[in-house]
N, C-alpha and C. Protein backbone atom coordinates (compact mmCIF):
# COMPACT_ATOMS: atom_id res chain seq x y z
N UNK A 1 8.65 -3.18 -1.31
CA UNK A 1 8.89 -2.32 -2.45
C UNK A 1 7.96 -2.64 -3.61
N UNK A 2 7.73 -4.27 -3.73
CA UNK A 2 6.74 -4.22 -5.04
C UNK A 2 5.31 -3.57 -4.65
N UNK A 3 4.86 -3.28 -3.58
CA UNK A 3 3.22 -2.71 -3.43
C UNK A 3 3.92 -1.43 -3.26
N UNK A 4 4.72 -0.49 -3.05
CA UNK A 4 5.12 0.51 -3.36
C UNK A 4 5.09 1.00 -4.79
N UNK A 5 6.13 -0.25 -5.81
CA UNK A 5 5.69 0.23 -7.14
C UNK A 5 4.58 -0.24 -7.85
N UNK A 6 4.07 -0.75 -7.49
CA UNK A 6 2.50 -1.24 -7.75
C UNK A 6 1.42 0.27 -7.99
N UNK A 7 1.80 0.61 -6.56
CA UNK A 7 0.76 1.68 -6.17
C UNK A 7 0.61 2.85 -6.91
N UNK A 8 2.43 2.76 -7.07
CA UNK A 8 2.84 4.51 -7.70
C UNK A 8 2.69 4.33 -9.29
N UNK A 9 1.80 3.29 -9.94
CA UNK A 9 1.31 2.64 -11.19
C UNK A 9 -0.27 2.90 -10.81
N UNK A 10 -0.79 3.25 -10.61
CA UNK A 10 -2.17 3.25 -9.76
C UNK A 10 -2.79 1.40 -9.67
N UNK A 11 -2.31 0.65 -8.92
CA UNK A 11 -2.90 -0.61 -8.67
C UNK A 11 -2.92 -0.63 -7.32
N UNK A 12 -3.95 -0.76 -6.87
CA UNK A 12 -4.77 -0.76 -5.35
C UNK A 12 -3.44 -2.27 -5.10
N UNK A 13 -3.13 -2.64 -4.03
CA UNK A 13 -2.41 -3.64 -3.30
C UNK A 13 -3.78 -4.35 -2.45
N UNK A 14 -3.54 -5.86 -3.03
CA UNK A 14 -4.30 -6.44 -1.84
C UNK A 14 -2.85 -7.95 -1.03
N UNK A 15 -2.72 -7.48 0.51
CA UNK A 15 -1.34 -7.78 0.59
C UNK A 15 -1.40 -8.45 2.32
N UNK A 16 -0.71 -9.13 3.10
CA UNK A 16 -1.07 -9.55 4.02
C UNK A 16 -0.60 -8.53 4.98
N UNK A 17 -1.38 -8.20 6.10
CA UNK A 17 -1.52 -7.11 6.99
C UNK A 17 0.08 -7.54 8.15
N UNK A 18 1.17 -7.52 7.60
CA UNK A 18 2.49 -7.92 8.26
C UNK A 18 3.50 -6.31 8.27
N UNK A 19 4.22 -6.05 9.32
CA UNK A 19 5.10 -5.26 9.42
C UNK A 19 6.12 -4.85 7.96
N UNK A 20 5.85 -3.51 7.94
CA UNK A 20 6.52 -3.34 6.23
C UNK A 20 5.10 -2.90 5.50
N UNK A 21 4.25 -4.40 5.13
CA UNK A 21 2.96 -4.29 4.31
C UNK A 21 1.71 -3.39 4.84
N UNK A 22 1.60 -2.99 6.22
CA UNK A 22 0.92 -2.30 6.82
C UNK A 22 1.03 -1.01 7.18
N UNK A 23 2.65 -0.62 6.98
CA UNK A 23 3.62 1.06 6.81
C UNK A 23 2.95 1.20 5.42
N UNK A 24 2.71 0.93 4.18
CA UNK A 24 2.68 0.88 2.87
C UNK A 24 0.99 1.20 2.87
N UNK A 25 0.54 0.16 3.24
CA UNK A 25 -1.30 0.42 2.40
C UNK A 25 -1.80 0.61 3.83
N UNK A 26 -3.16 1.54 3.40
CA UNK A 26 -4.04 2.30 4.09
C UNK A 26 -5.00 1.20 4.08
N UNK A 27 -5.75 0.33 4.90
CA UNK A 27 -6.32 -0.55 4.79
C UNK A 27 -7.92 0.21 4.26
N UNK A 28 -8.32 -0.35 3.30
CA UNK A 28 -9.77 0.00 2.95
C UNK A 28 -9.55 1.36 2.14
N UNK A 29 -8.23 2.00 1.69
CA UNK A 29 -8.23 3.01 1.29
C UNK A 29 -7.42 3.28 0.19
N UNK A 30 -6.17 2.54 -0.19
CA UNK A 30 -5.06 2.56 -0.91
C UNK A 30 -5.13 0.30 -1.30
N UNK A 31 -6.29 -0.18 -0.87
CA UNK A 31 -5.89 -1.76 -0.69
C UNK A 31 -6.28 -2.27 0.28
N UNK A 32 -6.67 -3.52 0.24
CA UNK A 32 -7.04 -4.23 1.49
C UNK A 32 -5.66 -5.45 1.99
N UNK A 33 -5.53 -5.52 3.48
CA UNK A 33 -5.45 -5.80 4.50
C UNK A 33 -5.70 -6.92 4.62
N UNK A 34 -5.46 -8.01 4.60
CA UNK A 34 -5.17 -9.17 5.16
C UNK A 34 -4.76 -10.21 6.14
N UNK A 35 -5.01 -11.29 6.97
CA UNK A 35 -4.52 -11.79 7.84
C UNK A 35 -3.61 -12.77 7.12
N UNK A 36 -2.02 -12.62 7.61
CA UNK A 36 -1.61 -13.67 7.42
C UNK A 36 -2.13 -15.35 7.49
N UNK A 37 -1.68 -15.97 6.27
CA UNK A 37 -2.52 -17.71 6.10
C UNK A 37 -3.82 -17.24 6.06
N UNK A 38 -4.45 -16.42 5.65
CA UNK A 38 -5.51 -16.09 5.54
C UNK A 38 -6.25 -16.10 3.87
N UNK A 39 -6.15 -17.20 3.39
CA UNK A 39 -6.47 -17.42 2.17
C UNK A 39 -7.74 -16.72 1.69
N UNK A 40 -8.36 -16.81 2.65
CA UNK A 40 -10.15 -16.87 2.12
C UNK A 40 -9.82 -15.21 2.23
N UNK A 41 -9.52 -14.56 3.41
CA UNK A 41 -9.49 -13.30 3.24
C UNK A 41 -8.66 -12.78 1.89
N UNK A 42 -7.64 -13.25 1.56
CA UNK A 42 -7.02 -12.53 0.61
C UNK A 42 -8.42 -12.96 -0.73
N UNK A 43 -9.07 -14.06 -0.87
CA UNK A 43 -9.85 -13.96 -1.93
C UNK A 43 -10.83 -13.08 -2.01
N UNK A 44 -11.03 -13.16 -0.53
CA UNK A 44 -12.24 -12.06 -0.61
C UNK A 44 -12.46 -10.65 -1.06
N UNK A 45 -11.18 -10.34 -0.63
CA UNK A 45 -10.52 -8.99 -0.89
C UNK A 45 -10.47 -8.41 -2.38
N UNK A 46 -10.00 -9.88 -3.26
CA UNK A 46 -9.93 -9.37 -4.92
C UNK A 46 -11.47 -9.44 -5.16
N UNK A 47 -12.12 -10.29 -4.73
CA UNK A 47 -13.61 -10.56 -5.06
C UNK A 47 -14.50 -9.09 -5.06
N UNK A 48 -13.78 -8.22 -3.88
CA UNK A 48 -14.38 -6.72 -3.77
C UNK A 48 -13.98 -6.04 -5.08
N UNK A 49 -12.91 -6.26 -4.73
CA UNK A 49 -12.39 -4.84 -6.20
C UNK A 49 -12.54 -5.59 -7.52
N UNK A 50 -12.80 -6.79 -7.48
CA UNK A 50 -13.33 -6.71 -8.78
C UNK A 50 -14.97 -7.04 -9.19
N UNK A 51 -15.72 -7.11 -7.85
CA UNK A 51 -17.46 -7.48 -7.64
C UNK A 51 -17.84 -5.59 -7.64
N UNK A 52 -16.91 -4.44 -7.15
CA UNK A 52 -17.75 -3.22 -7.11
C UNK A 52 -16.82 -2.30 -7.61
N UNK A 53 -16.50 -2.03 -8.85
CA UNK A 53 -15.93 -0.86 -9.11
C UNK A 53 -15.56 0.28 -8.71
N UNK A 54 -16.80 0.91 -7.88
CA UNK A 54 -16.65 1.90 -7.10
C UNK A 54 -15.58 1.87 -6.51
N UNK A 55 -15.67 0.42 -5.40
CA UNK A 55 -14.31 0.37 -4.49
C UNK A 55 -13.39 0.55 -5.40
N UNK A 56 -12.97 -0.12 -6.63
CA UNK A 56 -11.69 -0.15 -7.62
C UNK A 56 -11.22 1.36 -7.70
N UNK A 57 -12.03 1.61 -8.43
CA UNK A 57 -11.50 3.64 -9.20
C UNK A 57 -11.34 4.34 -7.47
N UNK A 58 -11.94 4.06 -6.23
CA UNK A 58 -11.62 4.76 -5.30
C UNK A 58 -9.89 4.58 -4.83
N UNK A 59 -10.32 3.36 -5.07
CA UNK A 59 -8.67 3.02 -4.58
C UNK A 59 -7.35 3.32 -5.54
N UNK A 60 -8.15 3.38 -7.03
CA UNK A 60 -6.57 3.91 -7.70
C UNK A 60 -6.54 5.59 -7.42
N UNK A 61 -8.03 5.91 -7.69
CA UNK A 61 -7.42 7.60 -7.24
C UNK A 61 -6.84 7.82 -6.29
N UNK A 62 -6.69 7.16 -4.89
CA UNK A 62 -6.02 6.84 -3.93
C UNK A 62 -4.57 6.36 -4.00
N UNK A 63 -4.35 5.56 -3.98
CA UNK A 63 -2.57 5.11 -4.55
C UNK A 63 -1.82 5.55 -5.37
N UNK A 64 -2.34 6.23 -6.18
CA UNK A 64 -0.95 6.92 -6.88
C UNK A 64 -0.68 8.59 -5.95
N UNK A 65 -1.33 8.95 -5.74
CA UNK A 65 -0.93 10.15 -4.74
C UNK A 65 -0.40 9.82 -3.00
N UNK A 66 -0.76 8.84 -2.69
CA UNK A 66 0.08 8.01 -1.83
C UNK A 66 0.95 7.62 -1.51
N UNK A 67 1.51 6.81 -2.51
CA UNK A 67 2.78 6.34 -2.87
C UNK A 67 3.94 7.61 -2.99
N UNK A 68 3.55 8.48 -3.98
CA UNK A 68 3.87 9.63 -4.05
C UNK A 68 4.58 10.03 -2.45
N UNK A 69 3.36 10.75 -2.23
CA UNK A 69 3.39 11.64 -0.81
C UNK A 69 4.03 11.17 0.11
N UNK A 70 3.54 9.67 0.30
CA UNK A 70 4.04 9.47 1.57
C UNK A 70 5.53 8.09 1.47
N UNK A 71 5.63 7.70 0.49
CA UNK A 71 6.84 7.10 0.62
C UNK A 71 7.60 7.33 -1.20
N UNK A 72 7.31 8.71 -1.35
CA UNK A 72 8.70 9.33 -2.82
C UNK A 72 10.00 9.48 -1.85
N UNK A 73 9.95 9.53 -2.88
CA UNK A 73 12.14 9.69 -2.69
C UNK A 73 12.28 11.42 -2.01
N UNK A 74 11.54 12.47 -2.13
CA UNK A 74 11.27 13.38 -1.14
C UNK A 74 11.01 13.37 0.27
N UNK A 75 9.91 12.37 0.36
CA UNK A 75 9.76 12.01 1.50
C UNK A 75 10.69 11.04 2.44
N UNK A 76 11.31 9.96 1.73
CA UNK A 76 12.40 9.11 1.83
C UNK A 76 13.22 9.26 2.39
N UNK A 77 14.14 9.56 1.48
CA UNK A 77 15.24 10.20 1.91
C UNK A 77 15.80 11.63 2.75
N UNK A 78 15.34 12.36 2.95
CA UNK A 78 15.09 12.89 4.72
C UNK A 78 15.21 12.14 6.14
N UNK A 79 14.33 11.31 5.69
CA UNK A 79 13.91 10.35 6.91
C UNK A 79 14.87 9.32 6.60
N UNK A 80 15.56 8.61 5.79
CA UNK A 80 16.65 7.77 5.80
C UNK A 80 18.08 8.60 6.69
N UNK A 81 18.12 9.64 6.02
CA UNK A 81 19.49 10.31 5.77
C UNK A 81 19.38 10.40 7.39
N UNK A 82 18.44 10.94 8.15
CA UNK A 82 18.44 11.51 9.73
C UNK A 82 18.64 10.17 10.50
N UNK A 83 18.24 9.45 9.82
CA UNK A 83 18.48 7.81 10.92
C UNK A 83 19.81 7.52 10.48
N UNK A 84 20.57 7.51 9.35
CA UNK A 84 21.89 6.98 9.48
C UNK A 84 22.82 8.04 9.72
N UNK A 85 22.34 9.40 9.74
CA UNK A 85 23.02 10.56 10.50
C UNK A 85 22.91 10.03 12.54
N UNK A 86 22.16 10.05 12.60
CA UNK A 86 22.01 9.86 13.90
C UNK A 86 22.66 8.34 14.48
N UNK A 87 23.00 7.28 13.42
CA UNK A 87 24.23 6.10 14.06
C UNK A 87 25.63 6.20 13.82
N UNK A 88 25.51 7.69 12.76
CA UNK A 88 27.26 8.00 13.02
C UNK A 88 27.91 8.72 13.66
């Protein structure tokens, strides 16, 4: 949930590439992707977005319509409501 509200703030997520964190960010597109215990990668990762701007402003115009679209409370809750419809 925090790189969810991160995103829908326009802040690119740089986050370890684990189940949950990988439903959430678009690797290279919304945030970079990480290997778990992967220190050097996670440095490397801020070292981009903050060594080339370009990447930066691509990625916030990216995440806030993201976050949005693909995990708002429109989109959400549909897809919640049908899974706990479907265990009762």
């Amino acid at each position: 949930m925090a790189a969810l509200k991160a995103m829908a703030h326009g802040l690119p997520a740089v986050i370890t590439d684990v189940v949950g964190n990988c439903d959430v960010v678009e690797n290279e597109k919304t945030g970079f992707l990480y290997e778990e215990g992967e220190a050097l990668g996670a440095a490397q990762s801020l070292c981009r977005l903050v060594d080339f701007p370009d990447i930066q402003k691509e990625f916030v115009k990216n995440v806030h319509n993201h976050a949005r679209e693909q995990h708002g409370i429109s989109t959400i809750f549909p897809k919640s409501y049908a899974i706990l419809e479907a265990l009762c």
